[in-house]
Protein backbone atom coordinates (compact mmCIF):
# COMPACT_ATOMS: atom_id res chain seq x y z
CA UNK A 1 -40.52 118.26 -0.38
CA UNK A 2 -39.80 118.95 -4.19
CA UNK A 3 -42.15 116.22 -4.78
CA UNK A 4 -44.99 117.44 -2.81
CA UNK A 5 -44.34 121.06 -4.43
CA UNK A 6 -44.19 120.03 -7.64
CA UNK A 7 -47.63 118.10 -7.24
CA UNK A 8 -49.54 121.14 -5.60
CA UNK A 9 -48.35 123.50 -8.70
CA UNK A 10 -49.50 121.04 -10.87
CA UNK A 11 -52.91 120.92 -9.12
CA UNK A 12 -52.95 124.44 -8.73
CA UNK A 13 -52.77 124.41 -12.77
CA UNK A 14 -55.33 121.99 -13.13
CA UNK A 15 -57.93 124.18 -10.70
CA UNK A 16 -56.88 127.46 -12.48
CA UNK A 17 -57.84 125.62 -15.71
CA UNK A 18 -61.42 124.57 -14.51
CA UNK A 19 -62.17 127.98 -13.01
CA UNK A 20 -60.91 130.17 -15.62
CA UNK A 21 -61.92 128.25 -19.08
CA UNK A 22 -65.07 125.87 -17.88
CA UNK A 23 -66.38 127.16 -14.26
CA UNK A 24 -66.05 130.87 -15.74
CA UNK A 25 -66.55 133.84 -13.56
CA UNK A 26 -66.65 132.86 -9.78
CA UNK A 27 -67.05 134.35 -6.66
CA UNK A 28 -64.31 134.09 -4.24
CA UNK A 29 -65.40 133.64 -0.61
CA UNK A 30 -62.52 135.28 1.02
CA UNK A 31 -62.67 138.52 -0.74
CA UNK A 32 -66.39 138.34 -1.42
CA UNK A 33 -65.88 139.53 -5.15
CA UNK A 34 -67.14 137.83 -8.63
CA UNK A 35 -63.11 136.83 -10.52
CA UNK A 36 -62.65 137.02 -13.88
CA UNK A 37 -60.06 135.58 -16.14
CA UNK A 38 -58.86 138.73 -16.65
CA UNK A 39 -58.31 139.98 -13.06
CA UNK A 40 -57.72 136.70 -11.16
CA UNK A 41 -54.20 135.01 -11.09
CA UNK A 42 -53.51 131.43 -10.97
CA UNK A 43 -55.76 129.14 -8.78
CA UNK A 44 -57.32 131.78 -6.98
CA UNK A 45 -54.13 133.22 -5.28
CA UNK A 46 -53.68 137.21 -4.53
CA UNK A 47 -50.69 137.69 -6.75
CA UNK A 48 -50.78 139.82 -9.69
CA UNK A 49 -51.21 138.11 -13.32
CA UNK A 50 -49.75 141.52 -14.89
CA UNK A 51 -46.39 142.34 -14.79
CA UNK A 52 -44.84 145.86 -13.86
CA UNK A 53 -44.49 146.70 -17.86
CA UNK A 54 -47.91 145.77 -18.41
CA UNK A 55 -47.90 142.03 -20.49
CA UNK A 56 -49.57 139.27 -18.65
CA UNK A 57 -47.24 136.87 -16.72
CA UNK A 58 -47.19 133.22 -17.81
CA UNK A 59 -48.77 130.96 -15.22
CA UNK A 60 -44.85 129.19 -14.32
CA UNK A 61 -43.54 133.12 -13.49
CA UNK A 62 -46.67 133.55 -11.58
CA UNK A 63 -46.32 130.55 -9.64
CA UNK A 64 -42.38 131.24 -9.28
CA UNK A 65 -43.85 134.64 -7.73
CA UNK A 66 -45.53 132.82 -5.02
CA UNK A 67 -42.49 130.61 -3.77
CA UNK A 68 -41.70 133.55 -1.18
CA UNK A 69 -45.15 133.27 0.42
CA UNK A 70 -45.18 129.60 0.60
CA UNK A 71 -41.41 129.64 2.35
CA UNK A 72 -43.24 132.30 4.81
CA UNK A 73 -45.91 129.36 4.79
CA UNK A 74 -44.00 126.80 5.80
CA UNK A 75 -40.49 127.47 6.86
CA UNK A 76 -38.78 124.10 6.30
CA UNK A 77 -39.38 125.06 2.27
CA UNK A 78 -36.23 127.28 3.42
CA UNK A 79 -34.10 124.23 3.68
CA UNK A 80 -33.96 124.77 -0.35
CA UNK A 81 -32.58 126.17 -2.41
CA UNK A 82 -34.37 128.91 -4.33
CA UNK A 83 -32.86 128.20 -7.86
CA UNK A 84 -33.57 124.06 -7.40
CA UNK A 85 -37.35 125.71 -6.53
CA UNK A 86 -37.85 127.64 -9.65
CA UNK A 87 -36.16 124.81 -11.78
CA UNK A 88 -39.03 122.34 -10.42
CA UNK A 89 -42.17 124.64 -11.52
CA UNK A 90 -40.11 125.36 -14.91
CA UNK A 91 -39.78 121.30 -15.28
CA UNK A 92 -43.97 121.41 -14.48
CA UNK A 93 -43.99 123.85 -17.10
CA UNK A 94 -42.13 121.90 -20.15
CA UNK A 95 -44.19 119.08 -19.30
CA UNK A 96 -47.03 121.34 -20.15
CA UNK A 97 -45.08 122.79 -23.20
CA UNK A 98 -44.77 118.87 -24.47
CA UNK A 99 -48.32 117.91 -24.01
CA UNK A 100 -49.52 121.04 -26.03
CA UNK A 101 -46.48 121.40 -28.54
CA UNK A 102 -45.35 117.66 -29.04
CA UNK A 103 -48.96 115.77 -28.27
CA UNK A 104 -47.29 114.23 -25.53
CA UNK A 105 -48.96 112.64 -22.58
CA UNK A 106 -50.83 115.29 -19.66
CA UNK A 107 -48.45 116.03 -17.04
CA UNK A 108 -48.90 113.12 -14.45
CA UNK A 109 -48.38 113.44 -10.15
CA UNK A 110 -45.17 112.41 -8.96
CA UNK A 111 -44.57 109.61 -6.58
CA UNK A 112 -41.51 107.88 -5.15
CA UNK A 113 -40.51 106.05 -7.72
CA UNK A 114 -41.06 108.65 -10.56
CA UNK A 115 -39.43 111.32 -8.62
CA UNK A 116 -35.59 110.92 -8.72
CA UNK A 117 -33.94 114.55 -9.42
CA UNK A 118 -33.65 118.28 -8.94
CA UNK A 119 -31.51 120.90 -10.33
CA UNK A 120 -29.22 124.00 -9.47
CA UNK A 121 -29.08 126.46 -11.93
CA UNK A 122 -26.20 128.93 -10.12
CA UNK A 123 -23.79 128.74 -6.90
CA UNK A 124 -22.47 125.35 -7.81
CA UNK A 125 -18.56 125.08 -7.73
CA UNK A 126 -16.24 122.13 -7.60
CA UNK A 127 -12.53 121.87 -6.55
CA UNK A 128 -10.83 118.92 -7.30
CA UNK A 129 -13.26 115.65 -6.17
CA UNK A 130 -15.28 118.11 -4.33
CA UNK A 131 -18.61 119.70 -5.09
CA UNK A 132 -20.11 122.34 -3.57
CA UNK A 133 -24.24 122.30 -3.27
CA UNK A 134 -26.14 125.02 -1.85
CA UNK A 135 -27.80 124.42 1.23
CA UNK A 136 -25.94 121.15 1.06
CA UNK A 137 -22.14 122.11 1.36
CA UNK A 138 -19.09 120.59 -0.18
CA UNK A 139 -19.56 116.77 -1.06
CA UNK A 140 -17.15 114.43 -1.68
CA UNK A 141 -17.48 112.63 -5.61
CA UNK A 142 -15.67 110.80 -8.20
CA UNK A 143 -14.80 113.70 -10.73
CA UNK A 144 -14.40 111.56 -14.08
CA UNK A 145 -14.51 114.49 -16.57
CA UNK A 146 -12.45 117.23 -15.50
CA UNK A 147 -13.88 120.91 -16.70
CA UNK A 148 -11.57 122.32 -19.26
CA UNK A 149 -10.76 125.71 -19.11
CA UNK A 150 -12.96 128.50 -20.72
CA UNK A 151 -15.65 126.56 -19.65
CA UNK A 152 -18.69 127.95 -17.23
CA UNK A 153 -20.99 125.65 -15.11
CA UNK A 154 -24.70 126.38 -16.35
CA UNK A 155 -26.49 123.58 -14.32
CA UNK A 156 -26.14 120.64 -12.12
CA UNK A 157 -28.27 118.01 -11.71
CA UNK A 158 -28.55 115.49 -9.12
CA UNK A 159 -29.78 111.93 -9.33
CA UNK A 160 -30.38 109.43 -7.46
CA UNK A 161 -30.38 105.78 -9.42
CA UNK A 162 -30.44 102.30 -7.29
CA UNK A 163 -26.49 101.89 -7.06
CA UNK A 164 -26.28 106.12 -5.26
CA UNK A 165 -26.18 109.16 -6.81
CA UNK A 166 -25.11 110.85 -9.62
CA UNK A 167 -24.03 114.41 -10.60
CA UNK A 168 -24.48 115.91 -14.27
CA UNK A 169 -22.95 118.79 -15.00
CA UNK A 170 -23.87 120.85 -18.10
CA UNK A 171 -21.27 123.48 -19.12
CA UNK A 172 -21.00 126.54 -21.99
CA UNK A 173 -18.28 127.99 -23.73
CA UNK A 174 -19.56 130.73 -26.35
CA UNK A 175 -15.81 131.05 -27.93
CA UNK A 176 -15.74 127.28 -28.83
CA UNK A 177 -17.47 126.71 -32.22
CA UNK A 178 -20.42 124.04 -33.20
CA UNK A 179 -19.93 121.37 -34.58
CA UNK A 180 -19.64 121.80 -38.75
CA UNK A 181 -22.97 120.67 -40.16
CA UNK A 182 -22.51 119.40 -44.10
CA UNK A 183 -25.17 120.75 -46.20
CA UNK A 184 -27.45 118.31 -48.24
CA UNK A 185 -25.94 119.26 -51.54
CA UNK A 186 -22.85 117.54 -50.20
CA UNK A 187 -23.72 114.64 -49.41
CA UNK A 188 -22.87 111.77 -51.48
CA UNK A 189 -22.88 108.80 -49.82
CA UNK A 190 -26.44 107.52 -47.57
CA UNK A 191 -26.97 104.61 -45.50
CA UNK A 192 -30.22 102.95 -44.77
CA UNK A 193 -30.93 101.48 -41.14
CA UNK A 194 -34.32 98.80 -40.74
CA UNK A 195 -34.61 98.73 -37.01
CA UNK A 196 -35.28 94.89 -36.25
CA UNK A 197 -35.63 92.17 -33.78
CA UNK A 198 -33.71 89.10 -34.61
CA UNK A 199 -30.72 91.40 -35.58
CA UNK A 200 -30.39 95.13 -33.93
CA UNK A 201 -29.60 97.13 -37.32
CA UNK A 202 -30.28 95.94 -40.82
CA UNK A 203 -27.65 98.69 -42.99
CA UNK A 204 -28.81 99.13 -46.71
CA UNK A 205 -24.68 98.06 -47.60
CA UNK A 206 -25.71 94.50 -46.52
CA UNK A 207 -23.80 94.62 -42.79
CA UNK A 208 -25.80 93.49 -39.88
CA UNK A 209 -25.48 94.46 -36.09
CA UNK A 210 -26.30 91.84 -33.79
CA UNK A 211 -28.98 92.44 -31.18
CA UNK A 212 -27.55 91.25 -27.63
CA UNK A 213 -30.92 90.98 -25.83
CA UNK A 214 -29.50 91.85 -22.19
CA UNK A 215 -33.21 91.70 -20.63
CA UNK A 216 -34.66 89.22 -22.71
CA UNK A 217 -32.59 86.29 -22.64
CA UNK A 218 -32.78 83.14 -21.22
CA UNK A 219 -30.49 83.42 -18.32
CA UNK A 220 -31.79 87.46 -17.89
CA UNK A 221 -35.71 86.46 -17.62
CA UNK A 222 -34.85 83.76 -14.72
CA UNK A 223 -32.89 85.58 -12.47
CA UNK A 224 -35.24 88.82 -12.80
CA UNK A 225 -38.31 86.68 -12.16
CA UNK A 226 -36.42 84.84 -9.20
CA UNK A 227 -35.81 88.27 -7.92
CA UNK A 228 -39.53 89.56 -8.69
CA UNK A 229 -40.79 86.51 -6.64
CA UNK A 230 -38.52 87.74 -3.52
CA UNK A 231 -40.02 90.74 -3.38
CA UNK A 232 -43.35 89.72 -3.65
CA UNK A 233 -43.27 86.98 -1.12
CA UNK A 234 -42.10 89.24 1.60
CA UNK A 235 -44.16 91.46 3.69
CA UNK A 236 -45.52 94.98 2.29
CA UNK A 237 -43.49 98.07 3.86
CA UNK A 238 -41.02 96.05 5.80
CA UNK A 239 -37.34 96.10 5.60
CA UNK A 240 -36.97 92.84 4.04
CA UNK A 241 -39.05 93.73 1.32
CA UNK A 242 -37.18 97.22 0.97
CA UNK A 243 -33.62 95.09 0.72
CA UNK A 244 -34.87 92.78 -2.21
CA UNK A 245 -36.56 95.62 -3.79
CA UNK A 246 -33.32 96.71 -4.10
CA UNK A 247 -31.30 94.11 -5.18
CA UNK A 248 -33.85 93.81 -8.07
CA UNK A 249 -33.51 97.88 -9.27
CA UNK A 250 -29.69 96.59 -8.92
CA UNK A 251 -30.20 94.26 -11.25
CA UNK A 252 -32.33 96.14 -13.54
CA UNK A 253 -29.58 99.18 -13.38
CA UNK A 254 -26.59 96.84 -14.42
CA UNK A 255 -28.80 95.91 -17.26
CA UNK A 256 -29.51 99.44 -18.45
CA UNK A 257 -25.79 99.89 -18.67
CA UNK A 258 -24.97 97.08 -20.58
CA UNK A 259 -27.76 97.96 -23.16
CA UNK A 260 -26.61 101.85 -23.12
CA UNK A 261 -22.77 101.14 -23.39
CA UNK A 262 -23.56 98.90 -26.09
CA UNK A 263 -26.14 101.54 -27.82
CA UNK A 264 -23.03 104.12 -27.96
CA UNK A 265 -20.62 101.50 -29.81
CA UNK A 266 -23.65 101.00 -32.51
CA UNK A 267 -24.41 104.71 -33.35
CA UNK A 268 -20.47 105.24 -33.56
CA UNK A 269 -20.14 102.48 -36.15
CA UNK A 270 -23.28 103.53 -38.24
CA UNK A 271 -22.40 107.15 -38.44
CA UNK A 272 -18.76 106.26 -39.72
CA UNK A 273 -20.04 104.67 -42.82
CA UNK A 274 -21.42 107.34 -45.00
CA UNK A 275 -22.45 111.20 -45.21
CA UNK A 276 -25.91 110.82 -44.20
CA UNK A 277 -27.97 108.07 -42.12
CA UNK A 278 -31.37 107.49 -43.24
CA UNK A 279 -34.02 106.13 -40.66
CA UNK A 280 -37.73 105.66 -39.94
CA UNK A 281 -39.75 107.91 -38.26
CA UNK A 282 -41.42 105.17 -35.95
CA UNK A 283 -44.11 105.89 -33.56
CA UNK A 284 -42.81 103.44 -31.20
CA UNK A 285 -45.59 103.94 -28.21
CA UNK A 286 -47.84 102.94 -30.35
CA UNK A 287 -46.29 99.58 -31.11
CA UNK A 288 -46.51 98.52 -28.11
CA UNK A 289 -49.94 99.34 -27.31
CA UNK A 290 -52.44 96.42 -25.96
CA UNK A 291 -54.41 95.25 -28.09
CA UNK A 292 -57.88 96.03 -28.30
CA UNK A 293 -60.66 93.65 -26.24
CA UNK A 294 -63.15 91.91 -28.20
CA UNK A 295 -66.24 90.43 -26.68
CA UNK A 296 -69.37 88.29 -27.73
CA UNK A 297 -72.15 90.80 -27.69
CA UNK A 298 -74.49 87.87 -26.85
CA UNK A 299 -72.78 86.53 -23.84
CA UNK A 300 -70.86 89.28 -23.28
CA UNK A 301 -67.65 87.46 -22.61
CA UNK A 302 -64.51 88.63 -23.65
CA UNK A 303 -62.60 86.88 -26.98
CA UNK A 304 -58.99 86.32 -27.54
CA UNK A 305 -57.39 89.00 -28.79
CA UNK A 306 -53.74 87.65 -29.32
CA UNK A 307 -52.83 90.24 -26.49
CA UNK A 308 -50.53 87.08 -25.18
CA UNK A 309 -48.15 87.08 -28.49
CA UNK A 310 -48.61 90.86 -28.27
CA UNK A 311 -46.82 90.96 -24.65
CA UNK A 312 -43.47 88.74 -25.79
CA UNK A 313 -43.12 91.53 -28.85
CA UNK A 314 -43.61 94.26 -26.96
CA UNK A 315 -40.88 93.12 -24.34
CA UNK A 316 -38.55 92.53 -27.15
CA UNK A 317 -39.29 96.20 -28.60
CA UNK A 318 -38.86 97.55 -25.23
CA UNK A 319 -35.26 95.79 -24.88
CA UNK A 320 -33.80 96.86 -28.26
CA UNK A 321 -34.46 100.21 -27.28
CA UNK A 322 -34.99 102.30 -30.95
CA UNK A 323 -36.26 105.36 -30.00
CA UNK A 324 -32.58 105.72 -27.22
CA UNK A 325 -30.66 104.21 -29.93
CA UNK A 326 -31.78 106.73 -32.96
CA UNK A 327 -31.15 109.75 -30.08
CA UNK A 328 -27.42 108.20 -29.87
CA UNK A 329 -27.31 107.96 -33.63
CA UNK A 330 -28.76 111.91 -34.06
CA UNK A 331 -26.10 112.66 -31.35
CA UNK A 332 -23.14 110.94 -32.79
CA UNK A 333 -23.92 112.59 -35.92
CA UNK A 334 -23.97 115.59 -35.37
CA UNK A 335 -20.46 114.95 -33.88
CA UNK A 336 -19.48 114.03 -36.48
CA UNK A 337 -21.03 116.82 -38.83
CA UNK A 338 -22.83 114.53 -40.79
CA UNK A 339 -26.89 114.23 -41.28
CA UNK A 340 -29.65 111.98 -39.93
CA UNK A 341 -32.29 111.96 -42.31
CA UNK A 342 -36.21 110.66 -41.16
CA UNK A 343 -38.73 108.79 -43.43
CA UNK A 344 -42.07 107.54 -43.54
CA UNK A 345 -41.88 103.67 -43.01
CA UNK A 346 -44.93 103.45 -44.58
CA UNK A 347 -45.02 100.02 -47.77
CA UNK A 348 -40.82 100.30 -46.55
CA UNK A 349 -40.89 96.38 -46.15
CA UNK A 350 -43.78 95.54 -48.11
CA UNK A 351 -42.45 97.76 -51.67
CA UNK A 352 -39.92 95.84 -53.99
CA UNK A 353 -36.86 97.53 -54.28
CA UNK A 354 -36.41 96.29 -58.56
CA UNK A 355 -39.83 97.00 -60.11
CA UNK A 356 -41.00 98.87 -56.88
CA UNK A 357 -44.17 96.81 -56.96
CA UNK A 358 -46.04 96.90 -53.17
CA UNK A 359 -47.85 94.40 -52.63
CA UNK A 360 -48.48 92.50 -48.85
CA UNK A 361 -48.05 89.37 -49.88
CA UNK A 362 -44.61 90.34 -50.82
CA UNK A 363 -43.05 89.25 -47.35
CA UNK A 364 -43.71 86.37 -45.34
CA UNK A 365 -42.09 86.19 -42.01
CA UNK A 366 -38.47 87.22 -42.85
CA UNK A 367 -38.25 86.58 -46.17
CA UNK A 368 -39.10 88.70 -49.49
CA UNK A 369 -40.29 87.33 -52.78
CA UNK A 370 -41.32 90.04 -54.82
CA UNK A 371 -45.37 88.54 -57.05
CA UNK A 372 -44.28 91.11 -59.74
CA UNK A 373 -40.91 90.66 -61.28
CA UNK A 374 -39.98 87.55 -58.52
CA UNK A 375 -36.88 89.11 -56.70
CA UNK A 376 -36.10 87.25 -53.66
CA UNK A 377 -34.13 88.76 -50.67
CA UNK A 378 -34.11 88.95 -47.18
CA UNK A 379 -37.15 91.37 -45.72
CA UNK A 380 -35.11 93.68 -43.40
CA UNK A 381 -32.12 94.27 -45.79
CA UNK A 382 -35.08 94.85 -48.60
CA UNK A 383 -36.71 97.47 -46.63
CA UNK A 384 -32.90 99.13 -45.59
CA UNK A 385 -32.78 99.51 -48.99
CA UNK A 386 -36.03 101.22 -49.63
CA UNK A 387 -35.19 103.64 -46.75
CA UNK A 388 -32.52 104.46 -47.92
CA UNK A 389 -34.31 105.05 -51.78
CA UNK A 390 -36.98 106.86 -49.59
CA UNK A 391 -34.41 109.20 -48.40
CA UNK A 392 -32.74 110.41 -51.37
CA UNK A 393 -35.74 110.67 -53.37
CA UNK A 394 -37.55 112.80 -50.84
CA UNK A 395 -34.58 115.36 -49.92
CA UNK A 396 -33.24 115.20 -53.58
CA UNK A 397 -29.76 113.98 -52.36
CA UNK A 398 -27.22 114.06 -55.52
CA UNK A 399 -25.92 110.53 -54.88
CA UNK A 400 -23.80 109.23 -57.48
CA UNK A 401 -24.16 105.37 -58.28
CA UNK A 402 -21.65 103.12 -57.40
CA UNK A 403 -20.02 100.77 -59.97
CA UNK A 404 -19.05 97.37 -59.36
CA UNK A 405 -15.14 96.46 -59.73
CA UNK A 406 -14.52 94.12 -62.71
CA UNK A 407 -13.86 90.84 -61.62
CA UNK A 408 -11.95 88.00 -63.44
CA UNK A 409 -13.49 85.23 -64.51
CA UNK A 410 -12.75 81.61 -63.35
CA UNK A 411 -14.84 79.97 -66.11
CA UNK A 412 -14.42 81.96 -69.56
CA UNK A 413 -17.00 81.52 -72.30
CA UNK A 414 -16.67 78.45 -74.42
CA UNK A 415 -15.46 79.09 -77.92
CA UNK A 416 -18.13 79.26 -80.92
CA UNK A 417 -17.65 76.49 -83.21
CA UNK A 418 -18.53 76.69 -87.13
CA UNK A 419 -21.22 75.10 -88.86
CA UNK A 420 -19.20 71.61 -90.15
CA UNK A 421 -16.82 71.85 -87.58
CA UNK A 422 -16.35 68.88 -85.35
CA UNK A 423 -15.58 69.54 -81.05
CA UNK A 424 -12.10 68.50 -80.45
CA UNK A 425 -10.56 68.63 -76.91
CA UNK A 426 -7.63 71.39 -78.48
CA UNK A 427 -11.08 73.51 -79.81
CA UNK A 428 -13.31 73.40 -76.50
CA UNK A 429 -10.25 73.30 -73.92
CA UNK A 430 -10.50 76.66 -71.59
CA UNK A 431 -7.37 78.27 -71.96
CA UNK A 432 -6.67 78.69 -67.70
CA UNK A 433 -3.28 79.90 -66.30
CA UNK A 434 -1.44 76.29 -65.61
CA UNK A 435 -0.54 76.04 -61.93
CA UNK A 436 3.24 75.62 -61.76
CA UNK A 437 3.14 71.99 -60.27
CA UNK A 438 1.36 71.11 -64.19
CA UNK A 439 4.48 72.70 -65.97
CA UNK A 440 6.64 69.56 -64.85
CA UNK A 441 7.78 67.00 -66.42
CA UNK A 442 5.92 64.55 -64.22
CA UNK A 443 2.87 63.37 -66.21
CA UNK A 444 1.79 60.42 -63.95
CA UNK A 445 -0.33 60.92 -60.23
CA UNK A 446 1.32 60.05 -57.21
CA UNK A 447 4.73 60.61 -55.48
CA UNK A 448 7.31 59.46 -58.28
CA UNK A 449 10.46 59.89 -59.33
CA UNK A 450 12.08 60.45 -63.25
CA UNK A 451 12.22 56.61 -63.14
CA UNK A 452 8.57 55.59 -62.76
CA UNK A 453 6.61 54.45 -65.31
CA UNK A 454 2.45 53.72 -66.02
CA UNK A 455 1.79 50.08 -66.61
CA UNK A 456 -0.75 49.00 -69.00
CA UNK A 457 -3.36 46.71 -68.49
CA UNK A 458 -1.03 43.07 -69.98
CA UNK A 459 2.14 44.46 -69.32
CA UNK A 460 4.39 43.06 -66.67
CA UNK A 461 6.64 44.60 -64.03
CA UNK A 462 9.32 41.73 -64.90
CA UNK A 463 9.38 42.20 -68.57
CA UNK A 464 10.07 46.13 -68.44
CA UNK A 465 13.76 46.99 -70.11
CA UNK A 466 14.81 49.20 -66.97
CA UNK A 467 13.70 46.71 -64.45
CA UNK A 468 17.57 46.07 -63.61
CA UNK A 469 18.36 49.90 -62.98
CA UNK A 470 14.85 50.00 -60.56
């Protein structure tokens, strides 16, 4: 029911759009009069686009308007709630808001499987392990975050995944303060993160974070394409093929958990080294788009246009997951009260981070050898590092350089000898700390005792003066 509502407003939107901007003025056949933009309201309906104090309505309060007439409508529309009604035109209307604000995609029509929640806004209380729904009643559910006190219930929403369904609640507390942001002035320390493939996280301190690959390995890709064969090989709309449809979103669901538990562990280790995480601003949908088709124009056959090599990368994007990962990060941060800082990742694996000479031929595969001054490192720590440079130079951190702790040396330097002086063992000996087994009397290898002795080369064991004590 939420479904099909949510699908008429957004049509309604769609012929209010046509009429208004493109069709112009129209004549409406039940009323018999020419509509303006001015004087109609949205799609055609009799409501009133101007509100009591005079300013025009926005088309999601003029649809929210109409909810009483369609309830008089069609009666079974009072089965809902009114709140969970006006929260699905206002989700119609962010997905607006993100297609004109954000240059996200056009709002698209809902079917079963993209059409998993709704939302109460007031009336919702729970006691205990029980939650009470409007127009639902009291349900039973494992409460694993008790409320604490102070706090007020501003929304619940209710979703339904392949294992059942789950309840988020979002609460408010206006006493409790935010969390303390640290201003860029103080930051002082700044970590660079190269989002990769063969490892998850390249850091700029030369610390890796292994990528686990829960959909893309071995054993993963066979049983999910066992279980994509099941369903199918069974017939379309019948229970069988229901039952393995589910199995496989069970299988896909355990997967997402691993990856999102796993996710949470990562952005809590980043954010604990430094003052300030710098990352790229990557445009991951693009990425992953197909490539584009190329064709003969003479026989008008289409080329290859590596769209097969494409397909494997694009999985293996998909299953890091950088875009949920960086959200995690920004989260965990600002926890924390430290900073996530974004960059441009444009020349970030292709500039040298020494003579900060870009060149493409700088990096082959995953290594970096640098045609201008020759420094060789590994790509994704090289471009870490570069974020990271990116980053301070761009929000004018005041980072202060880290020195190196002095070391001792095994080897000292040899000693200079004069002009006429000759190299004697005493002269060019390296004066090392003698381990304490040298500093014995025992001068010969081997297990001896006080009594053993080095033969030379004639001698004889019979004709030694101590042979009789031996």
């Amino acid at each position: 029911m939420l479904r099909a509502n949510y699908n008429w407003s957004l049509a309604d939107r769609i012929d209010s759009y046509y009429q208004r901007y493109i069709c112009g003025d129209y004549c409406d056949l039940k009323t018999k009069v020419v509509i303006t933009p001015l004087t109609c309201s949205l799609g055609g309906a009799t409501g009133n686009p101007w509100s009591n104090k005079g300013k025009k309505r926005s088309p999601v309060n003029i649809q929210i308007t109409e909810l009483p007439l369609l309830k008089k409508a069609r009666p079974w529309y009072d089965e809902i709630d009114s709140t969970v009604l006006q929260q699905n035109l206002r989700r119609l209307d962010n997905a607006y808001n993100n297609f004109f604000q954000q240059n996200r995609g056009f709002p698209k029509f809902k079917n079963r499987s993209t059409f998993h929640s709704f939302t109460y806004s007031t009336g919702v209380k729970i006691k205990g392990n029980k939650i009470y729904l409007p127009k639902l009643g009291w349900v039973n559910f494992y409460n694993s975050r008790p409320i604490p006190d102070g706090f007020k219930i501003k929304s619940v929403t209710v979703r339904k995944k392949s294992n059942g369904y789950y309840v988020s609640v979002r609460i408010e507390d206006k006493a409790v303060p935010t969390f303390p942001l640290k201003n860029i002035e103080e930051v002082k320390t700044v970590t660079g993160l190269d989002m990769g493939l063969g490892k998850l996280v390249y850091c700029s301190d030369s610390s890796a974070i292994d990528n686990p690959r829960f959909a893309t390995n071995k054993t993963t890709k066979r049983l999910q394409k066992i279980r994509q064969r099941r369903v199918s090989r069974k017939k379309k709309k019948s229970n069988n093929r229901r039952k393995s449809q589910k199995q496989l979103s069970g299988f896909q669901h355990r997967i997402a958990i691993k990856r999102e538990a796993n996710q949470w562990q990562t952005a809590k280790k980043i954010v604990q080294k430094s003052d300030a995480i710098a990352i790229e601003d990557l445009q991951i949908s693009n990425m992953i788009k197909r490539c584009k088709p190329k064709y003969d124009k003479e026989t008008g056959r289409f080329l290859k246009n590596g769209q097969s090599a494409k397909r494997a990368l694009n999985r293996l994007i998909a299953d890091a997951s950088w875009y949920s990962l960086t959200q995690k990060i920004e989260y965990m941060a600002a926890k924390s009260g430290k900073i996530v800082l974004r960059v441009n990742p444009r020349h970030t694996s292709q500039e040298c981070s020494v003579c900060h000479h870009i060149d493409p031929d700088n990096r082959e595969g995953e290594k970096f050898l640098c045609t201008n001054c020759g420094h060789v490192d590994d790509a994704n720590f090289q471009a870490s590092i570069n974020i990271k440079n990116k980053a301070i130079n761009h929000y004018g951190l005041n980072v202060g350089k880290k020195f190196s702790k002095k070391v001792r040396r095994d080897l000292p330097e040899p000693k200079q000898l004069s002009l006429f002086q000759t190299p004697t063992s005493e002269l060019t000996e390296n004066k090392r700390r003698k381990h304490y087994a040298l500093l014995s009397k025992r001068d010969v290898p081997g297990n001896l005792n006080e009594y053993a002795f080095q033969l030379s080369l004639f001698n004889q064991e019979n004709n030694h003066p101590n042979r009789d004590s031996l």
